[in-house]
N, C-alpha and C. Protein backbone atom coordinates (compact mmCIF):
# COMPACT_ATOMS: atom_id res chain seq x y z
N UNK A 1 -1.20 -3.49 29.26
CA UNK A 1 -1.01 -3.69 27.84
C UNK A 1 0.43 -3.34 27.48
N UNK A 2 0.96 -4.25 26.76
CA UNK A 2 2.41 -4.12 26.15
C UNK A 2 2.33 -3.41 24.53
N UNK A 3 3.06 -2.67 24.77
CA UNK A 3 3.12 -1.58 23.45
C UNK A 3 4.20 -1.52 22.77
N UNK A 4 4.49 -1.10 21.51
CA UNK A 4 6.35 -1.23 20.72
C UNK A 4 5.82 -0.45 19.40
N UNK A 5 6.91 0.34 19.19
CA UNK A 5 6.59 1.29 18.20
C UNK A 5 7.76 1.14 17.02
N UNK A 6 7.69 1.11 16.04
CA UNK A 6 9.16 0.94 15.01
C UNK A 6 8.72 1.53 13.95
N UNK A 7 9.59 2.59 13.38
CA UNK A 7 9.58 3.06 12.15
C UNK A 7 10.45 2.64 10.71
N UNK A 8 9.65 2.50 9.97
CA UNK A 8 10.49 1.49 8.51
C UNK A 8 9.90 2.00 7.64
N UNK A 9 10.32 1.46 6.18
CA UNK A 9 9.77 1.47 4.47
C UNK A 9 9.39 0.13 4.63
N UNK A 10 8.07 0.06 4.06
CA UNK A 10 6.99 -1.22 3.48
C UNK A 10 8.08 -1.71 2.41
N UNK A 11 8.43 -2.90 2.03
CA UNK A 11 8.69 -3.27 0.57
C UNK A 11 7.76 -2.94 -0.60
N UNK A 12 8.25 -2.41 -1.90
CA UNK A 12 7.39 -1.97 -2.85
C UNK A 12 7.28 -3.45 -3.65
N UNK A 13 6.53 -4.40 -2.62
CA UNK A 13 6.25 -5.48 -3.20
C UNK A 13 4.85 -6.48 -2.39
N UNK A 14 4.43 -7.04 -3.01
CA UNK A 14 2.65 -7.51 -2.23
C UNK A 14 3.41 -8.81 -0.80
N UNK A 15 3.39 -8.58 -0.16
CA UNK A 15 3.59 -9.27 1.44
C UNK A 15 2.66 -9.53 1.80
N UNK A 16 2.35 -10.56 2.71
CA UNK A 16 1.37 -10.77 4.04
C UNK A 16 1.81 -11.73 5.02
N UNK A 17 0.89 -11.46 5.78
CA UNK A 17 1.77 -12.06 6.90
C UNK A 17 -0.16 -12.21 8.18
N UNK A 18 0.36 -12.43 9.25
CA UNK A 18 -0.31 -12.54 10.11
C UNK A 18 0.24 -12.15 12.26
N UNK A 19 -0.57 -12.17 13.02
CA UNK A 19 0.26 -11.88 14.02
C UNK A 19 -0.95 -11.74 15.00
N UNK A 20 -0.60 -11.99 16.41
CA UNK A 20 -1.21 -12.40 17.63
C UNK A 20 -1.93 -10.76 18.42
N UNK A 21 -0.86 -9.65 17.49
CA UNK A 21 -1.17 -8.43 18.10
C UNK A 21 -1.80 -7.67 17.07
N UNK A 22 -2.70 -6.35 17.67
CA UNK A 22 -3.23 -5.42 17.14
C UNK A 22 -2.45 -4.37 16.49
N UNK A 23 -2.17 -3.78 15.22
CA UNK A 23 -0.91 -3.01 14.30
C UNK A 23 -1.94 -1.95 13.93
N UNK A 24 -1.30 -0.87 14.78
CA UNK A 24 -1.84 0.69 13.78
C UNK A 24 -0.23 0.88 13.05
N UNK A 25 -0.63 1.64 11.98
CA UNK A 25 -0.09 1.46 10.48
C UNK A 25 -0.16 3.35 10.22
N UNK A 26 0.58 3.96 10.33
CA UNK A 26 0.62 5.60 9.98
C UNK A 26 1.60 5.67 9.00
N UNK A 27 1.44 6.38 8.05
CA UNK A 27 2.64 6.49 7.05
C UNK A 27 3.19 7.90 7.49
N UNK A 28 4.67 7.82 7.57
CA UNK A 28 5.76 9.35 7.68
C UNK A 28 6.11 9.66 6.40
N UNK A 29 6.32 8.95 5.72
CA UNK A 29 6.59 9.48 4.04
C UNK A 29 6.21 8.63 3.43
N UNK A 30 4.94 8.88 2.47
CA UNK A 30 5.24 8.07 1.12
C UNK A 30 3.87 7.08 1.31
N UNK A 31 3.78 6.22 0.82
CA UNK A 31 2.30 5.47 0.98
C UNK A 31 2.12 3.80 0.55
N UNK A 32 1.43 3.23 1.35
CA UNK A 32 1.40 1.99 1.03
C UNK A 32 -0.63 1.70 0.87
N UNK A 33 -0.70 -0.09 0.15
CA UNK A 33 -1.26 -0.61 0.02
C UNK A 33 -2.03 -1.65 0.84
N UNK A 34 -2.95 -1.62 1.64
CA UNK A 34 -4.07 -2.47 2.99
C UNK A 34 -4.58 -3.28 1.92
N UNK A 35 -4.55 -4.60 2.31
CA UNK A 35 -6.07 -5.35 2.24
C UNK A 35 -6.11 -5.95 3.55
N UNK A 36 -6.78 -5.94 4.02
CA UNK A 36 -7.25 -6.73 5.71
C UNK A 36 -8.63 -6.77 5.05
N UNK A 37 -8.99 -8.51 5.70
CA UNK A 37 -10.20 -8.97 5.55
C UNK A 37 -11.26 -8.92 4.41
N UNK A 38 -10.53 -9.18 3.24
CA UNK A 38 -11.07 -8.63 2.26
C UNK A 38 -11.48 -6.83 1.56
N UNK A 39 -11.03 -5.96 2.45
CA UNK A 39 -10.96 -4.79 2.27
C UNK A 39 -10.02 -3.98 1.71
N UNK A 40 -9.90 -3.38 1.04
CA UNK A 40 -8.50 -2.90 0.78
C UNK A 40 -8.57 -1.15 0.63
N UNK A 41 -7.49 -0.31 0.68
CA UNK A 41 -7.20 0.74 1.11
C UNK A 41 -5.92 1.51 1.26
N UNK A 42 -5.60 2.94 1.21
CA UNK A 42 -4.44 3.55 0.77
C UNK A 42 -4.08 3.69 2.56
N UNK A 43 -2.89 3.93 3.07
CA UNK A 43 -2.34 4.50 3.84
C UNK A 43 -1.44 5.40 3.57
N UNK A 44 -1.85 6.74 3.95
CA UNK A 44 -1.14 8.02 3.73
C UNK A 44 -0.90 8.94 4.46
N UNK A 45 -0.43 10.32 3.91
CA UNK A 45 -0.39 11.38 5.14
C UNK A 45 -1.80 11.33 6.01
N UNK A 46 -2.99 11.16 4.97
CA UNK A 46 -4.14 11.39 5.64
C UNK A 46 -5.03 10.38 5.99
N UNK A 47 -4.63 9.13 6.05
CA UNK A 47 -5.45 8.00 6.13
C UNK A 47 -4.16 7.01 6.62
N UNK A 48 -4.54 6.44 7.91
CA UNK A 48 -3.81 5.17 8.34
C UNK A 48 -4.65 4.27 8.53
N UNK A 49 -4.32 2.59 9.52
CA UNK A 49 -4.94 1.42 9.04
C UNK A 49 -4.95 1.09 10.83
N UNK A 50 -5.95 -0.43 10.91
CA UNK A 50 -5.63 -0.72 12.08
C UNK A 50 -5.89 -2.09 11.70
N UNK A 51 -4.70 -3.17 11.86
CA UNK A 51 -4.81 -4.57 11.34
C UNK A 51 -5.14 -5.18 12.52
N UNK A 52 -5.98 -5.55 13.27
CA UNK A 52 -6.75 -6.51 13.84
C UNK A 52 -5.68 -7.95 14.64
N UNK A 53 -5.59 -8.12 15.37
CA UNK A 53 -4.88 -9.67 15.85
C UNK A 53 -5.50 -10.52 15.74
N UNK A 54 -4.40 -11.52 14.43
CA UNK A 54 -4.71 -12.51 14.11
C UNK A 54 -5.62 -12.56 12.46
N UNK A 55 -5.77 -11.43 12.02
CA UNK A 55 -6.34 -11.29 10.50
C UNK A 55 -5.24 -11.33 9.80
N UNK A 56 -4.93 -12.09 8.69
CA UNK A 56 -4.16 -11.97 7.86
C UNK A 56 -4.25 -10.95 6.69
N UNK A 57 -3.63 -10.15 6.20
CA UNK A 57 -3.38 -8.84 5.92
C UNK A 57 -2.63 -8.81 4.76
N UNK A 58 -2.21 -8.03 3.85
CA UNK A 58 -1.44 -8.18 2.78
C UNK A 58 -1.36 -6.18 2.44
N UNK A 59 -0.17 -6.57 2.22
CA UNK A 59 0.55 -5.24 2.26
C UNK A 59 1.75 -4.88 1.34
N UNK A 60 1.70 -3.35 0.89
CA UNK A 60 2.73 -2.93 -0.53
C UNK A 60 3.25 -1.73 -0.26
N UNK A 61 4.62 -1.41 -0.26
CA UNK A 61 4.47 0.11 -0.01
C UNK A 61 4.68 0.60 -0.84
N UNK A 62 4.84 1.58 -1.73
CA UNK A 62 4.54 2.24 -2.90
C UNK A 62 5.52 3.54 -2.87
N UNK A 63 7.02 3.11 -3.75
CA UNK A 63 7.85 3.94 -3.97
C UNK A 63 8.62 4.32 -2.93
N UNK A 64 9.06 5.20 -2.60
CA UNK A 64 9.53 5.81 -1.30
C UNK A 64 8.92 5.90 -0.34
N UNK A 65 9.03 5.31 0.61
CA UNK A 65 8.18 5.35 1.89
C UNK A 65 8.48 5.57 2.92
N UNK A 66 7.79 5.61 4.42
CA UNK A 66 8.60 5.12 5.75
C UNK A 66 6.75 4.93 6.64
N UNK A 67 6.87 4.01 7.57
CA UNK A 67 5.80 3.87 8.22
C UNK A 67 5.88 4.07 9.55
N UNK A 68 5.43 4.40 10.48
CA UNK A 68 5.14 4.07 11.69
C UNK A 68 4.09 2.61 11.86
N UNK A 69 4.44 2.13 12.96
CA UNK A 69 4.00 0.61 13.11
C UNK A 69 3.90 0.81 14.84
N UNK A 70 3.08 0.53 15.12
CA UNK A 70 2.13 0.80 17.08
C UNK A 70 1.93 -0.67 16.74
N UNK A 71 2.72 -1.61 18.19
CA UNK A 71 2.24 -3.03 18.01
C UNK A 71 1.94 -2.80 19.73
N UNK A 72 0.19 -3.36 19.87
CA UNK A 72 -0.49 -3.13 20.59
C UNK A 72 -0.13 -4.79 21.06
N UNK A 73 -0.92 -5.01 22.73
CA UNK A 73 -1.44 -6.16 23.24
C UNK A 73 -0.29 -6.84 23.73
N UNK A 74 0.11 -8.31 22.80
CA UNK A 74 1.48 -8.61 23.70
C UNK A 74 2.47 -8.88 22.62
N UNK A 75 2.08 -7.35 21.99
CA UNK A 75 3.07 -7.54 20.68
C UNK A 75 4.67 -7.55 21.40
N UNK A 76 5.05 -7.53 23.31
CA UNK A 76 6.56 -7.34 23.24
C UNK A 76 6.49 -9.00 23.28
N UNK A 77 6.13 -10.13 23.20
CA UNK A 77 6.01 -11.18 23.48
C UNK A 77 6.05 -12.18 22.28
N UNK A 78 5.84 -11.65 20.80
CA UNK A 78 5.44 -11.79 19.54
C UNK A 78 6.52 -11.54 18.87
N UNK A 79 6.93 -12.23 17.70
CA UNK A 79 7.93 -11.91 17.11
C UNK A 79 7.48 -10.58 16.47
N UNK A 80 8.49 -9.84 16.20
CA UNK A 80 7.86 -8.93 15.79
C UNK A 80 8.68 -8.37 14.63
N UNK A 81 8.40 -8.85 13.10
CA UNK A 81 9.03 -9.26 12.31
C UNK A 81 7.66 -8.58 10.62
N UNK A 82 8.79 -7.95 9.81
CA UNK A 82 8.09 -7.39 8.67
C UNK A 82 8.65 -8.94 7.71
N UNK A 83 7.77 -8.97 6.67
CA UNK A 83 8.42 -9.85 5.99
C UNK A 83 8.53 -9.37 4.21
């Protein structure tokens, strides 16, 4: 399994996107907005996410932020691109 890890700020604006690999989602500062699959949900100090390959997803980050991003499977093979 190919693995890639990158730390960033979510845009404090509604995104989505889609992708071939599996994304755990941890927030380091600050907090964003999940909907995967019709679900939706906070990511925070105490709650992170796991977006599924190939679910399209929609995402916000909320004020000051920074995330950790785990791109599982053959995410080194995948663009691997926030939008």
């Amino acid at each position: 399994m190919n693995s890639r890890i990158r730390t960033l700020p979510l845009a404090n604006s509604c995104l989505h996107h889609d992708h071939t690999y599996h994304q755990f989602v941890i927030a380091m500062t600050g907090q964003a907005e999940f909907e995967i699959a019709g679900k939706s949900g906070r990511v925070d100090a105490s709650h992170g996410c796991l977006v599924p390959g190939g679910e399209v997803h929609f995402y916000e980050g909320i004020g000051k932020n920074s995330h950790c991003l785990l791109y599982t499977s053959d995410a080194a093979d995948d663009s691997l691109r926030v939008d």
